[in-house]
Structures are given as structure tokens and as C-alpha cells.
PDB file of N, CA and C in Angstrom:
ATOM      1  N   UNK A   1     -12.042 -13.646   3.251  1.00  0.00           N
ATOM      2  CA  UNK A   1     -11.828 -12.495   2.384  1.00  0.00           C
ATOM      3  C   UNK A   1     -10.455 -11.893   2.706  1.00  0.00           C
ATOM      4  N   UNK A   2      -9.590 -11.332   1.583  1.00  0.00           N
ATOM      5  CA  UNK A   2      -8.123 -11.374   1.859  1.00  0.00           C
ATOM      6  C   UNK A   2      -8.532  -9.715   2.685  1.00  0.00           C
ATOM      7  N   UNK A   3      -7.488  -9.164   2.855  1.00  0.00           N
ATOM      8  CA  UNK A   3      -7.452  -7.535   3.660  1.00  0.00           C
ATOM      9  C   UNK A   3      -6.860  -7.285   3.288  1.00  0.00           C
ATOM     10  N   UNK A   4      -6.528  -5.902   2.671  1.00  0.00           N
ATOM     11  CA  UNK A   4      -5.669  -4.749   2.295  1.00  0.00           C
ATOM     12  C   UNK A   4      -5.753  -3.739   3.081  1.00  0.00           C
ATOM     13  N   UNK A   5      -4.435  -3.215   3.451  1.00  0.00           N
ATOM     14  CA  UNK A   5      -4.211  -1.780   4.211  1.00  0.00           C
ATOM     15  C   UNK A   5      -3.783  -0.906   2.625  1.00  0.00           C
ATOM     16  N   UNK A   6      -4.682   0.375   2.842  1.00  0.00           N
ATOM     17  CA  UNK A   6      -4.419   1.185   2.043  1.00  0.00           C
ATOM     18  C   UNK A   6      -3.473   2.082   2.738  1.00  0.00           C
ATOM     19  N   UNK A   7      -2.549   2.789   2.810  1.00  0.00           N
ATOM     20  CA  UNK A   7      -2.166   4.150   3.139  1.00  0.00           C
ATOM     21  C   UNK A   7      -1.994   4.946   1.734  1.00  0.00           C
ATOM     22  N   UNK A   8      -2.888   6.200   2.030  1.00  0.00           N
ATOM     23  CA  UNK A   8      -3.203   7.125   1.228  1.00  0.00           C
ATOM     24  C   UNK A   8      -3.570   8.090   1.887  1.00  0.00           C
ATOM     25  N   UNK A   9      -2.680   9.508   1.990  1.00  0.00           N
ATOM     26  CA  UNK A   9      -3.252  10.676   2.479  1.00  0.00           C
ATOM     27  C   UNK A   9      -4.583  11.592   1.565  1.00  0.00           C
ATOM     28  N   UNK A  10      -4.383  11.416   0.208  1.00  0.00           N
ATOM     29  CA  UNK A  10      -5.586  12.289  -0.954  1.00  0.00           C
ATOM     30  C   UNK A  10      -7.073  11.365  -0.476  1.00  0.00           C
ATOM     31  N   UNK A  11      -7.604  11.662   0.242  1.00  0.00           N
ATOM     32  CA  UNK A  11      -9.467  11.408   0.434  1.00  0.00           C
ATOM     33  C   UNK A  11      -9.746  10.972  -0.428  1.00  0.00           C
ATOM     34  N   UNK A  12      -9.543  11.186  -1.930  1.00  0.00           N
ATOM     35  CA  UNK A  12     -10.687  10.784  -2.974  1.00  0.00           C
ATOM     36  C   UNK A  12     -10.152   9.867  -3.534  1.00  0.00           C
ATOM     37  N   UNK A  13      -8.451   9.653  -3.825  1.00  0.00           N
ATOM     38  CA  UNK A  13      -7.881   8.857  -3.993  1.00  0.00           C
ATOM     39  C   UNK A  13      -8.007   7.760  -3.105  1.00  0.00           C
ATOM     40  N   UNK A  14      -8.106   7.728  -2.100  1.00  0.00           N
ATOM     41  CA  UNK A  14      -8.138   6.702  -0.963  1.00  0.00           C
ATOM     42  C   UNK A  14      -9.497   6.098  -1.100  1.00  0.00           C
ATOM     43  N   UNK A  15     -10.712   7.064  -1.578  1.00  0.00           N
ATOM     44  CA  UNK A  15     -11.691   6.489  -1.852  1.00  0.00           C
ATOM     45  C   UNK A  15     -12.233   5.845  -2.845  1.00  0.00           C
ATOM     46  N   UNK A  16     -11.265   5.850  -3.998  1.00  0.00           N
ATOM     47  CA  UNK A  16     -11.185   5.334  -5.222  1.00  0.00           C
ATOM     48  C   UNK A  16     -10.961   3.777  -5.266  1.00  0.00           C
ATOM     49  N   UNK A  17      -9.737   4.130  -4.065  1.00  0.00           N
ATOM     50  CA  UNK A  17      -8.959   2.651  -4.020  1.00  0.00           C
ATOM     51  C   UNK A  17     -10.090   1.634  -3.200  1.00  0.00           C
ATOM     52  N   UNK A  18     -10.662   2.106  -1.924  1.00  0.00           N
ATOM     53  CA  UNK A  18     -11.378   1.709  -1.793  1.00  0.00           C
ATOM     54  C   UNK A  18     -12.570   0.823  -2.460  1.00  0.00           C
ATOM     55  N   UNK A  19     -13.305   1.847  -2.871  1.00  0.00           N
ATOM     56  CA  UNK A  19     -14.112   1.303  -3.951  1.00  0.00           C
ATOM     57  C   UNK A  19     -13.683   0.285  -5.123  1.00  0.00           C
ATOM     58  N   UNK A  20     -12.984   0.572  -5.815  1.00  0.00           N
ATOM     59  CA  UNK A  20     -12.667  -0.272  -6.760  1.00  0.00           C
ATOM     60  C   UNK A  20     -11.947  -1.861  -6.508  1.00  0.00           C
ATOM     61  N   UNK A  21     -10.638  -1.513  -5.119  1.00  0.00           N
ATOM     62  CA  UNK A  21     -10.783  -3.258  -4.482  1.00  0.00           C
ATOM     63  C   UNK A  21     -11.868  -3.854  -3.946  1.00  0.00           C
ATOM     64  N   UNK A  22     -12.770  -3.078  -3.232  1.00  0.00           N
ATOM     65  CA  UNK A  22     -13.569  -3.831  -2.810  1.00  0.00           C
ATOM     66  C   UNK A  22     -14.655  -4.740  -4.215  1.00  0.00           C
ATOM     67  N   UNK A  23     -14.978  -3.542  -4.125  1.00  0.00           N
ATOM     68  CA  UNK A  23     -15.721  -4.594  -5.767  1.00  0.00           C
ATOM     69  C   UNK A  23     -14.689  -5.743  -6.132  1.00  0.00           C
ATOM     70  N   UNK A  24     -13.539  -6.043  -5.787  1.00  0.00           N
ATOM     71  CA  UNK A  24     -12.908  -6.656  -6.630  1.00  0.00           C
ATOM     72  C   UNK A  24     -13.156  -7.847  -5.565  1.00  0.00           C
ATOM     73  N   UNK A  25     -13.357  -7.418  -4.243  1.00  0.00           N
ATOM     74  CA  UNK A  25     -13.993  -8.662  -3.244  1.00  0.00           C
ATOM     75  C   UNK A  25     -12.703  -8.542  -2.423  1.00  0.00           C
ATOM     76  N   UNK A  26     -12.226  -7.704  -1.559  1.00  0.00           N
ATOM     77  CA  UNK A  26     -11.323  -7.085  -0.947  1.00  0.00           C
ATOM     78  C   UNK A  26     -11.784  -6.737   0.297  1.00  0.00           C
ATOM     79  N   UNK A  27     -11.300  -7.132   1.392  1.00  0.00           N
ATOM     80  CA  UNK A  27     -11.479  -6.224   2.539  1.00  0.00           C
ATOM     81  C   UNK A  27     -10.738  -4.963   2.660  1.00  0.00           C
ATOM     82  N   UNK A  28     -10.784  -3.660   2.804  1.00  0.00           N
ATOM     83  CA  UNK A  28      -9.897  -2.522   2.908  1.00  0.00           C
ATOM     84  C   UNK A  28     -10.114  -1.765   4.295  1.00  0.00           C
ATOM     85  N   UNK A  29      -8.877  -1.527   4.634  1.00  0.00           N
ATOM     86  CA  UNK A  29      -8.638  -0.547   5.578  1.00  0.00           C
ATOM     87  C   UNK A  29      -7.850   0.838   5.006  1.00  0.00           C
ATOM     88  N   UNK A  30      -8.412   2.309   4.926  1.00  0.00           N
ATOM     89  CA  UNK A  30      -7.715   2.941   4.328  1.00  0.00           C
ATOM     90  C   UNK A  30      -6.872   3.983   6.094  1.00  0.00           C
ATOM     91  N   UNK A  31      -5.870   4.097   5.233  1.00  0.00           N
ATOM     92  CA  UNK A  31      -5.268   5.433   6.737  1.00  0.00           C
ATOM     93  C   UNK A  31      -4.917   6.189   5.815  1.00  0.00           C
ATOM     94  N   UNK A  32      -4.351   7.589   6.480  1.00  0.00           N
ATOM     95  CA  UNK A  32      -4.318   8.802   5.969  1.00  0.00           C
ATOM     96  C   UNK A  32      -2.754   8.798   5.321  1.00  0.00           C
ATOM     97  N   UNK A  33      -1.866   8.049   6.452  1.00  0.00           N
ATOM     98  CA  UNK A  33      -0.118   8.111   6.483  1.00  0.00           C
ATOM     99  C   UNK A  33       0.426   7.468   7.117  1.00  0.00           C
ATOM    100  N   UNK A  34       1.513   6.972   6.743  1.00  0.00           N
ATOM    101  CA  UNK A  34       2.412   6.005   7.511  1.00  0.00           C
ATOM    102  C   UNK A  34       2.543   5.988   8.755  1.00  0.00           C
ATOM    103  N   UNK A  35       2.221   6.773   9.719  1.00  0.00           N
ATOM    104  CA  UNK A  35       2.264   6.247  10.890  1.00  0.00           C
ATOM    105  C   UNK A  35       1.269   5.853  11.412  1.00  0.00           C
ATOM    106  N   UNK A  36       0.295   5.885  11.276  1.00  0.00           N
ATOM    107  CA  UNK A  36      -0.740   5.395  11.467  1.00  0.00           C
ATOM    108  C   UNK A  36      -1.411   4.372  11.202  1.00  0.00           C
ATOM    109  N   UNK A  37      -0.813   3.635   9.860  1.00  0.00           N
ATOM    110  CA  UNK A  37      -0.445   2.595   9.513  1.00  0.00           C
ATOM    111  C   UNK A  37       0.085   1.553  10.316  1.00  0.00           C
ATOM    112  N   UNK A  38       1.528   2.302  10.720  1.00  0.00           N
ATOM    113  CA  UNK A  38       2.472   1.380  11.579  1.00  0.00           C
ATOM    114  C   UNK A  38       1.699   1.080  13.080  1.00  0.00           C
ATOM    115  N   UNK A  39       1.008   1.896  13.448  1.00  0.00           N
ATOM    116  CA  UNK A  39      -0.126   2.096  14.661  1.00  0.00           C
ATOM    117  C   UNK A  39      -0.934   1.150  14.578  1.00  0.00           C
ATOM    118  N   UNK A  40      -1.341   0.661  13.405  1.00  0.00           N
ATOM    119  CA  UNK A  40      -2.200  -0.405  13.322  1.00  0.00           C
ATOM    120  C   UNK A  40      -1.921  -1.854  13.231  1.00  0.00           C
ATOM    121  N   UNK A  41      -0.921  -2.232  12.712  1.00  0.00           N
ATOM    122  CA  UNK A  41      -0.285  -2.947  12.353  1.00  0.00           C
ATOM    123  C   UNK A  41       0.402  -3.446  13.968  1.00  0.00           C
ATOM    124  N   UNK A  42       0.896  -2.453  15.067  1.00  0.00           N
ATOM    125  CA  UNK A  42       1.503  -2.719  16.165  1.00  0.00           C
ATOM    126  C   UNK A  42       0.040  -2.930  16.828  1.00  0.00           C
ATOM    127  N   UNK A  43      -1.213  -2.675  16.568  1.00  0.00           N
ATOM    128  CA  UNK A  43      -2.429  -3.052  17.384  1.00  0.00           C
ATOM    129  C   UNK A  43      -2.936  -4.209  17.217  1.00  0.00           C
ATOM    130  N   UNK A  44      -2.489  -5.148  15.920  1.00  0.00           N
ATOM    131  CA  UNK A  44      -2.544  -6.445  15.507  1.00  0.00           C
ATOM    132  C   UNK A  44      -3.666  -6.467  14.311  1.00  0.00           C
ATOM    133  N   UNK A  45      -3.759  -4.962  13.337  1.00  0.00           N
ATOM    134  CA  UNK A  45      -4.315  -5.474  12.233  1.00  0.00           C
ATOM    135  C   UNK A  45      -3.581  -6.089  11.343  1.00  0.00           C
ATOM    136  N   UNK A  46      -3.797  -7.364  10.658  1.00  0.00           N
ATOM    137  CA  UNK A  46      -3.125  -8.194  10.138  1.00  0.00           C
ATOM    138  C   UNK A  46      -3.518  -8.016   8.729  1.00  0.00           C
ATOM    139  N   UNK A  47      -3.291  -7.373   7.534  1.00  0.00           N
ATOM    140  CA  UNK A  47      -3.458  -7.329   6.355  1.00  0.00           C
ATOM    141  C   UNK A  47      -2.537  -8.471   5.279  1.00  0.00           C
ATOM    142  N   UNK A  48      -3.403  -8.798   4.356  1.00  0.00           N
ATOM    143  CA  UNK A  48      -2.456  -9.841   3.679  1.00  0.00           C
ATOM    144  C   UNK A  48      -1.417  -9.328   2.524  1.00  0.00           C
ATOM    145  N   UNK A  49      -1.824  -7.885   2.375  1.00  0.00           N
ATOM    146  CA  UNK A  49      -1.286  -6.647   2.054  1.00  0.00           C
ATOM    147  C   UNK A  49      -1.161  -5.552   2.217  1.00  0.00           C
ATOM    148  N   UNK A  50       0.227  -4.563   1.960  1.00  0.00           N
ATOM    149  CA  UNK A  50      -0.302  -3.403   1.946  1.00  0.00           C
ATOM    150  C   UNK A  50      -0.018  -2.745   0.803  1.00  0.00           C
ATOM    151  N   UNK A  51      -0.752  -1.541   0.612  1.00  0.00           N
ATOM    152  CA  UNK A  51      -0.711  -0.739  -0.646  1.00  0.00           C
ATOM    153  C   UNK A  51      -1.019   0.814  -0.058  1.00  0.00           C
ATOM    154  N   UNK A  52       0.687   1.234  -0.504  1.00  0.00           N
ATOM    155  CA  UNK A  52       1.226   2.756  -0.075  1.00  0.00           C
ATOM    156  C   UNK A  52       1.586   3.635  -1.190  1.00  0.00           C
ATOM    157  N   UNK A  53       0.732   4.705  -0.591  1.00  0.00           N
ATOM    158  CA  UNK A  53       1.281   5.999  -1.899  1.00  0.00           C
ATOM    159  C   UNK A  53       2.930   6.330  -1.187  1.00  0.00           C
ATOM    160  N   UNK A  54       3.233   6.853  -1.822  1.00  0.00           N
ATOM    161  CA  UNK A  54       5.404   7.332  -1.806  1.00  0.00           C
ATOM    162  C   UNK A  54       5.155   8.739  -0.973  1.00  0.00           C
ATOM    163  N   UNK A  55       4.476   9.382  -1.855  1.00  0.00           N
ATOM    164  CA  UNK A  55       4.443  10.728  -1.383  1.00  0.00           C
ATOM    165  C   UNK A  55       3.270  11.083  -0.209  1.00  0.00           C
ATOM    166  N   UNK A  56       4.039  11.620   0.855  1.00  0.00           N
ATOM    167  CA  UNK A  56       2.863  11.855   1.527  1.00  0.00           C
ATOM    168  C   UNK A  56       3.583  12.517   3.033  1.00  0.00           C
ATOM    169  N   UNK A  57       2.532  13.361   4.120  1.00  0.00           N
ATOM    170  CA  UNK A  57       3.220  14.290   4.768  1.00  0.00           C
ATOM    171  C   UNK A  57       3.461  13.373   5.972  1.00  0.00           C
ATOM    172  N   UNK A  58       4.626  13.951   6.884  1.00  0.00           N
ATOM    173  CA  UNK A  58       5.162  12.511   7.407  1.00  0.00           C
ATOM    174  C   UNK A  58       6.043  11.855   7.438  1.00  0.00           C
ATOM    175  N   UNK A  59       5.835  10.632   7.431  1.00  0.00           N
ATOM    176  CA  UNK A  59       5.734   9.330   7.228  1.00  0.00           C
ATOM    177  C   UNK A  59       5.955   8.742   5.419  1.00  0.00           C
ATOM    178  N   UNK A  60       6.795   9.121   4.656  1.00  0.00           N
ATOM    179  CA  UNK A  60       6.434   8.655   3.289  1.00  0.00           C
ATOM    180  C   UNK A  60       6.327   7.432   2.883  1.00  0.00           C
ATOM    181  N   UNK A  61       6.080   7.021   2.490  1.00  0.00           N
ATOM    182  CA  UNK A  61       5.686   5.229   1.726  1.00  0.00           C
ATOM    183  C   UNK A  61       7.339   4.729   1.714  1.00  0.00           C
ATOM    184  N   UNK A  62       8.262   5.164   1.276  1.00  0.00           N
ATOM    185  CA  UNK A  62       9.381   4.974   1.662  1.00  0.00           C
ATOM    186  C   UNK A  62      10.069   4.086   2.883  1.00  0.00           C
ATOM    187  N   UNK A  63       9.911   5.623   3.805  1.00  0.00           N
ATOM    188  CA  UNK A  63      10.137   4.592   5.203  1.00  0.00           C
ATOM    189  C   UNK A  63       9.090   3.985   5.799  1.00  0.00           C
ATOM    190  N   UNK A  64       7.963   4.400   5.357  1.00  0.00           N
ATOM    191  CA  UNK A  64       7.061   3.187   5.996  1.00  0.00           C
ATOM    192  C   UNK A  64       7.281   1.774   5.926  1.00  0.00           C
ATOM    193  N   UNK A  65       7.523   1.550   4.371  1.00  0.00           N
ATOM    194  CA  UNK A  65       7.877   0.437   4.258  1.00  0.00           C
ATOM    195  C   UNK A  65       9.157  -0.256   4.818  1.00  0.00           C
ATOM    196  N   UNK A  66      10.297   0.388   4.259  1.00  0.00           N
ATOM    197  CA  UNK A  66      11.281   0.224   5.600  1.00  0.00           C
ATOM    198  C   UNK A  66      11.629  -0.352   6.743  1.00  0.00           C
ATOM    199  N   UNK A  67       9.955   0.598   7.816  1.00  0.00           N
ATOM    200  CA  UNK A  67       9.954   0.316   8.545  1.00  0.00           C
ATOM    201  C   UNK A  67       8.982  -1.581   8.720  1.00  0.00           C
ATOM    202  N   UNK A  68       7.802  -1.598   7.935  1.00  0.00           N
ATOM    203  CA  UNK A  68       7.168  -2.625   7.807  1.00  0.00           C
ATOM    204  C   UNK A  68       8.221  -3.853   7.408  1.00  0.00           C
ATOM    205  N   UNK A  69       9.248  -3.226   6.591  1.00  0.00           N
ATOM    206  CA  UNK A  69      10.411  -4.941   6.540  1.00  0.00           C
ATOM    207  C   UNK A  69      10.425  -5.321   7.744  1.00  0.00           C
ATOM    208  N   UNK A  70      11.095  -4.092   8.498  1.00  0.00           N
ATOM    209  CA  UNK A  70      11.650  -4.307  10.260  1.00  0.00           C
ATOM    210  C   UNK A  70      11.135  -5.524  10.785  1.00  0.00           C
ATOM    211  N   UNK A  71       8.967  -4.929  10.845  1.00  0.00           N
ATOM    212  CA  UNK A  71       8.556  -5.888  11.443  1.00  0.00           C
ATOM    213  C   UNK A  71       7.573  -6.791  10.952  1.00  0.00           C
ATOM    214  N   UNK A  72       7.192  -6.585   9.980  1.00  0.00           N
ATOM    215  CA  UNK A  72       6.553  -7.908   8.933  1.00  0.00           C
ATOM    216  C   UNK A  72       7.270  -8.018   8.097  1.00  0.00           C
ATOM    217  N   UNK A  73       8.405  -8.740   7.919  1.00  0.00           N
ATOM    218  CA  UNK A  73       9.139  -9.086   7.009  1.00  0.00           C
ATOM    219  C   UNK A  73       8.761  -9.527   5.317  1.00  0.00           C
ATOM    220  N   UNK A  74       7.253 -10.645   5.919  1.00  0.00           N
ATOM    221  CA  UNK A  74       6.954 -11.169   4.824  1.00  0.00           C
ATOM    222  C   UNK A  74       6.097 -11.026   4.163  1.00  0.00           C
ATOM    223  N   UNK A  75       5.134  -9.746   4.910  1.00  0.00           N
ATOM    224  CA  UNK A  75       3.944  -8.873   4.286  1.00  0.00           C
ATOM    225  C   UNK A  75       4.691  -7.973   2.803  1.00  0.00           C
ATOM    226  N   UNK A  76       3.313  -8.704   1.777  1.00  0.00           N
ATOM    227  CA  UNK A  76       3.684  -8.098   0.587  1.00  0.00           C
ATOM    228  C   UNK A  76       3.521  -6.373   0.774  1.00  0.00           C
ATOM    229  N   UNK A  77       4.058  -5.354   0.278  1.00  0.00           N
ATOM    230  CA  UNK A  77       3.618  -4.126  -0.247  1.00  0.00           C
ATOM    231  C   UNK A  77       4.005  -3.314  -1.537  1.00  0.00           C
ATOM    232  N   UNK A  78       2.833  -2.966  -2.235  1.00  0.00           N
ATOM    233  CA  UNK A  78       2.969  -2.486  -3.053  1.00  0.00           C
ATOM    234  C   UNK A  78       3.097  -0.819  -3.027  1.00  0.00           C
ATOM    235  N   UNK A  79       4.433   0.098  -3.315  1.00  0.00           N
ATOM    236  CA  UNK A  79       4.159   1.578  -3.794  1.00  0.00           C
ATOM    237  C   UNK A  79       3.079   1.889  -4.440  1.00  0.00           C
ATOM    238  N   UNK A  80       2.371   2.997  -4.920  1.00  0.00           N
ATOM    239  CA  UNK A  80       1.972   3.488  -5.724  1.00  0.00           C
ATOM    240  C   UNK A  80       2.722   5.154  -5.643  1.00  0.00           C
ATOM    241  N   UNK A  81       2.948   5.755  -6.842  1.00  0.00           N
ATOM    242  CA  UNK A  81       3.826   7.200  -6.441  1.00  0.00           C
ATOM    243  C   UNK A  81       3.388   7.895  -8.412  1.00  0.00           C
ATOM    244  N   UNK A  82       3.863   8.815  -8.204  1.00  0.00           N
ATOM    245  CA  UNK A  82       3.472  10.012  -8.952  1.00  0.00           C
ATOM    246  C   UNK A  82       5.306  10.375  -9.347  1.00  0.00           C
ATOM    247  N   UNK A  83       5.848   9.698  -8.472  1.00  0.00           N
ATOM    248  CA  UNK A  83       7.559   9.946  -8.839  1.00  0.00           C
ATOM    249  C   UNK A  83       8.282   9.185  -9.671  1.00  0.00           C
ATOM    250  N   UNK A  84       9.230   9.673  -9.847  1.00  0.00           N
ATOM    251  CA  UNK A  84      10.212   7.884 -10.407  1.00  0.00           C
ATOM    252  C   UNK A  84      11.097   8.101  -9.075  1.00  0.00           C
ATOM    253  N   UNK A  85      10.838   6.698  -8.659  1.00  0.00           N
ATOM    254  CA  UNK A  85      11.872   6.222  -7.942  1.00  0.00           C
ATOM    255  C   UNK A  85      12.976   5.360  -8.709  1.00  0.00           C
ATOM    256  N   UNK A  86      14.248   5.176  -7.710  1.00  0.00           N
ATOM    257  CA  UNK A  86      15.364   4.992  -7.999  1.00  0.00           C
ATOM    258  C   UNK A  86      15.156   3.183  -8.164  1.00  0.00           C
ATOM    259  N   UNK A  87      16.143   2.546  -8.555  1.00  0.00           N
ATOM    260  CA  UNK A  87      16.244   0.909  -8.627  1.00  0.00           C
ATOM    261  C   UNK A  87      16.411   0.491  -7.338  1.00  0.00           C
ATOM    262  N   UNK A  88      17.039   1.474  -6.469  1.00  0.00           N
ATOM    263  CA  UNK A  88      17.365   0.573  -4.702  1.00  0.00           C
ATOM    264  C   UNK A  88      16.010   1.212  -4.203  1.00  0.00           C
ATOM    265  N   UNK A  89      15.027   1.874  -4.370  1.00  0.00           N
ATOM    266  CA  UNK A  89      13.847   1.981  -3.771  1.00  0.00           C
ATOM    267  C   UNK A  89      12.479   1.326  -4.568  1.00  0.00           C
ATOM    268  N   UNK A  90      12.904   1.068  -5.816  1.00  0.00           N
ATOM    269  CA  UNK A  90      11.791   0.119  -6.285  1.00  0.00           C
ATOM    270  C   UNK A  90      11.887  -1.310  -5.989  1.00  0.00           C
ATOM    271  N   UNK A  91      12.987  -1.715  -5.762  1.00  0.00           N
ATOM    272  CA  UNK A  91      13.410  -3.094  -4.979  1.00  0.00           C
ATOM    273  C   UNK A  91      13.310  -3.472  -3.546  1.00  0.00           C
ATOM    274  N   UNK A  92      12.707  -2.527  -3.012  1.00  0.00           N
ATOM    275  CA  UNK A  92      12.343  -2.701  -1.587  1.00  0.00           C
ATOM    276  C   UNK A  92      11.250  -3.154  -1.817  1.00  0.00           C
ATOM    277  N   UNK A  93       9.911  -2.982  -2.836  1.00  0.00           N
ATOM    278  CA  UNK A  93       8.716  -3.063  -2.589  1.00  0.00           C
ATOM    279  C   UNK A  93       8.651  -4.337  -3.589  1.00  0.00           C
ATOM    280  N   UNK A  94       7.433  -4.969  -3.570  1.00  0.00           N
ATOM    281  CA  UNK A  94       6.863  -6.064  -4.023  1.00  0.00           C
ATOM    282  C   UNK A  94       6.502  -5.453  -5.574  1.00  0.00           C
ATOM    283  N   UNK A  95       6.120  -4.347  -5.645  1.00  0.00           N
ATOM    284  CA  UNK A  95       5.841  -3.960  -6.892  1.00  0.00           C
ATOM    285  C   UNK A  95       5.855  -2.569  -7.068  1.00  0.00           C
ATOM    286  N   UNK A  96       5.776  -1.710  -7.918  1.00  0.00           N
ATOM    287  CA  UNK A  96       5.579  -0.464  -8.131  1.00  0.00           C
ATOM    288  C   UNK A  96       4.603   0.292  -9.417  1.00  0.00           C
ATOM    289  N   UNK A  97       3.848   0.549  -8.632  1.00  0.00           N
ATOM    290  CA  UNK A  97       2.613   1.129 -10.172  1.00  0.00           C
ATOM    291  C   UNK A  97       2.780   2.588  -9.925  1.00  0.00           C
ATOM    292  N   UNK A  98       2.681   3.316 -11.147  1.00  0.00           N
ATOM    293  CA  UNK A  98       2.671   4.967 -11.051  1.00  0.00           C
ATOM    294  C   UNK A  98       1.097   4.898 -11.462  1.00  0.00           C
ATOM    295  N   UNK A  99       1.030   6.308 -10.754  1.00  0.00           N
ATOM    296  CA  UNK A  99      -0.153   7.097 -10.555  1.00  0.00           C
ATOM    297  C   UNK A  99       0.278   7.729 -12.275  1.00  0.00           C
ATOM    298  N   UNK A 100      -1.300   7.961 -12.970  1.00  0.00           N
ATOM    299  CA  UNK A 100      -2.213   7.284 -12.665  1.00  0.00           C
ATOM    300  C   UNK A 100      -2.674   6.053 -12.409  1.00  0.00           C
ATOM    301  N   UNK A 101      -3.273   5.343 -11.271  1.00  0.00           N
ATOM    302  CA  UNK A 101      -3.155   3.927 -11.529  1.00  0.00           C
ATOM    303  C   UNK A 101      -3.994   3.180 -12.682  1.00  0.00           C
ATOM    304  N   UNK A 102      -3.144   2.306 -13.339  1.00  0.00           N
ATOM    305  CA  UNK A 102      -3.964   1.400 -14.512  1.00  0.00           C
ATOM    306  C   UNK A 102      -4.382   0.437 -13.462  1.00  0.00           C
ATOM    307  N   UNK A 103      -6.035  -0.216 -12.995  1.00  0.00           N
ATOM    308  CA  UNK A 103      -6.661  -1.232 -11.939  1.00  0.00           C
ATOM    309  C   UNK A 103      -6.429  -2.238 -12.365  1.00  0.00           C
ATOM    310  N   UNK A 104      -6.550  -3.162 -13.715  1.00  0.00           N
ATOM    311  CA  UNK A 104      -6.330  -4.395 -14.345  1.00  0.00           C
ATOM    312  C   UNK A 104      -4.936  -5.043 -14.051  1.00  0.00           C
ATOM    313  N   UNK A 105      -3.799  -4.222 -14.044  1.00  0.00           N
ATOM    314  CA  UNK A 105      -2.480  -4.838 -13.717  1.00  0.00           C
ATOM    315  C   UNK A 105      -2.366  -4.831 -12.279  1.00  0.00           C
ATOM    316  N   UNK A 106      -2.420  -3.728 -11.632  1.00  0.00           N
ATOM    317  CA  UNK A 106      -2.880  -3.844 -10.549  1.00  0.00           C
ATOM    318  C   UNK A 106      -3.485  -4.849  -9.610  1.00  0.00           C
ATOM    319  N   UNK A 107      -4.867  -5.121  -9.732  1.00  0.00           N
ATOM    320  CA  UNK A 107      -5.599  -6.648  -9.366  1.00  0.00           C
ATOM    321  C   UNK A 107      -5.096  -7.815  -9.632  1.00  0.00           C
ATOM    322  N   UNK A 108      -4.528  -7.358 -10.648  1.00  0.00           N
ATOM    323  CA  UNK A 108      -3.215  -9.326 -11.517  1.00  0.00           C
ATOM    324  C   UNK A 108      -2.501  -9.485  -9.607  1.00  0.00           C
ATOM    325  N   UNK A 109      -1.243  -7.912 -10.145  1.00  0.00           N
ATOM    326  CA  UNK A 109      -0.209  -7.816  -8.820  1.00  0.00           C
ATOM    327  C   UNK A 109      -0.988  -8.408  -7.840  1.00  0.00           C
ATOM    328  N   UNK A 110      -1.996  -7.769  -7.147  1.00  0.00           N
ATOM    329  CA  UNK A 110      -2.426  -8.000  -5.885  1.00  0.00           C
ATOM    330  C   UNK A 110      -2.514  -9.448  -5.673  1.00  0.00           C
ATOM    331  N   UNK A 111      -3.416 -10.514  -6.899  1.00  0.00           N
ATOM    332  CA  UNK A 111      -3.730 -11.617  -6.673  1.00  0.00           C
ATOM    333  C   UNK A 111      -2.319 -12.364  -6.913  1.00  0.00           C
ATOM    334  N   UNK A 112      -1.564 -11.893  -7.741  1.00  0.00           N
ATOM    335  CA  UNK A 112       0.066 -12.855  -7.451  1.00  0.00           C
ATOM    336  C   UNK A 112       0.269 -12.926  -6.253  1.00  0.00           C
ATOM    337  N   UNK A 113       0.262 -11.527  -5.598  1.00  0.00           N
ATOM    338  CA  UNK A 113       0.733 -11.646  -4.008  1.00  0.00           C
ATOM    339  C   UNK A 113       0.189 -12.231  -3.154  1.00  0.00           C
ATOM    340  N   UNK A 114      -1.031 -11.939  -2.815  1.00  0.00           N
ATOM    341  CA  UNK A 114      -1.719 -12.943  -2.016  1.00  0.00           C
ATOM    342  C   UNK A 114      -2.173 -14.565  -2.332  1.00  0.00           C
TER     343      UNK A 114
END
């Protein structure tokens, strides 16, 4: 079964995501924020993705990811954000979906990536 790291600070949102990959036959790990993330990831959880909200206190999806090039180079991640980001920050990530999320394009993305 593939694994997804969620980072998502909103609870219900995080529990959304939850729910709805898993049904999709997903393993999920959700965290609150990027560092904690990166905490996990340095403890040897190995996700075959990750999927990060932009906005968030902290740690933003931004440099998280950033930081995740550093050291998983080749781990896919997908943004999710409520913002428009710029062309040199949507090109860092594997993909970019705005909130609200549409799940159908979404699940496509995920299964391209993995």
C-alpha cells in the first residue's frame, strides 16, 4: 500500500484528506506543520509522497519543501494553498491544486506520481 504524508495544520481539513485518500486505498500520515514533518522524515518515515498545505504557522509548505529537495530529492510533493503562488514556487513542487480541493484530479496527480 503506497503512503502519503499529509502536512496540514486545519484538523478537519487534515481529516478530510485523510478520509478521502484512504478510501482511495492510501496509507496516510497526517502532521500538523512542516517541522514536524521534517521530524519524521529524519526518523525514517518513508512516504511515497507528500502532500502540503502553503499556508501554515511555522514552517510553510514553501520551505518545507525546500527543505525536503535538500534531503529527498526524489520524493514527489504536491502543494495544496488557498494562494496564488508565483511560477518559481509552483515549479518547485510536483504539482499544485488550490483549495478548494477538486479529489478526482487530485487522485489522477497522486497515481501519476507514484
Amino acid at each position: 500500500m503506497n503512503r502519503i504524508l499529509v502536512i496540514e495544520d486545519s484538523p478537519a481539513i487534515g481529516l478530510l484528506l485523510r478520509r478521502r485518500l484512504e478510501m482511495a486505498g492510501y496509507s496516510i500520515d497526517v502532521v500538523p506543520e512542516g517541522k514536524v514533518a521534517l521530524e519524521r522524515l529524519e526518523e525514517g518515515l518513508v512516504p511515497d509522497l507528500v502532500l502540503a498545505d502553503v499556508q501554515m504557522p511555522g514552517l510553510d509548505g514553501l520551505e518545507t519543501l525546500a527543505r525536503i529537495r535538500r534531503s529527498h530529492g526524489d520524493l514527489p510533493v504536491i502543494l495544496v494553498t488557498g494562494q496564488e503562488l508565483n511560477h518559481g514556487q509552483r515549479e518547485q513542487a510536483n504539482a499544485v491544486f488550490a483549495k478548494p480541493i477538486e479529489f478526482e484530479p487530485l487522485l489522477e496527480k497522486i497515481e501519476d506520481l507514484i
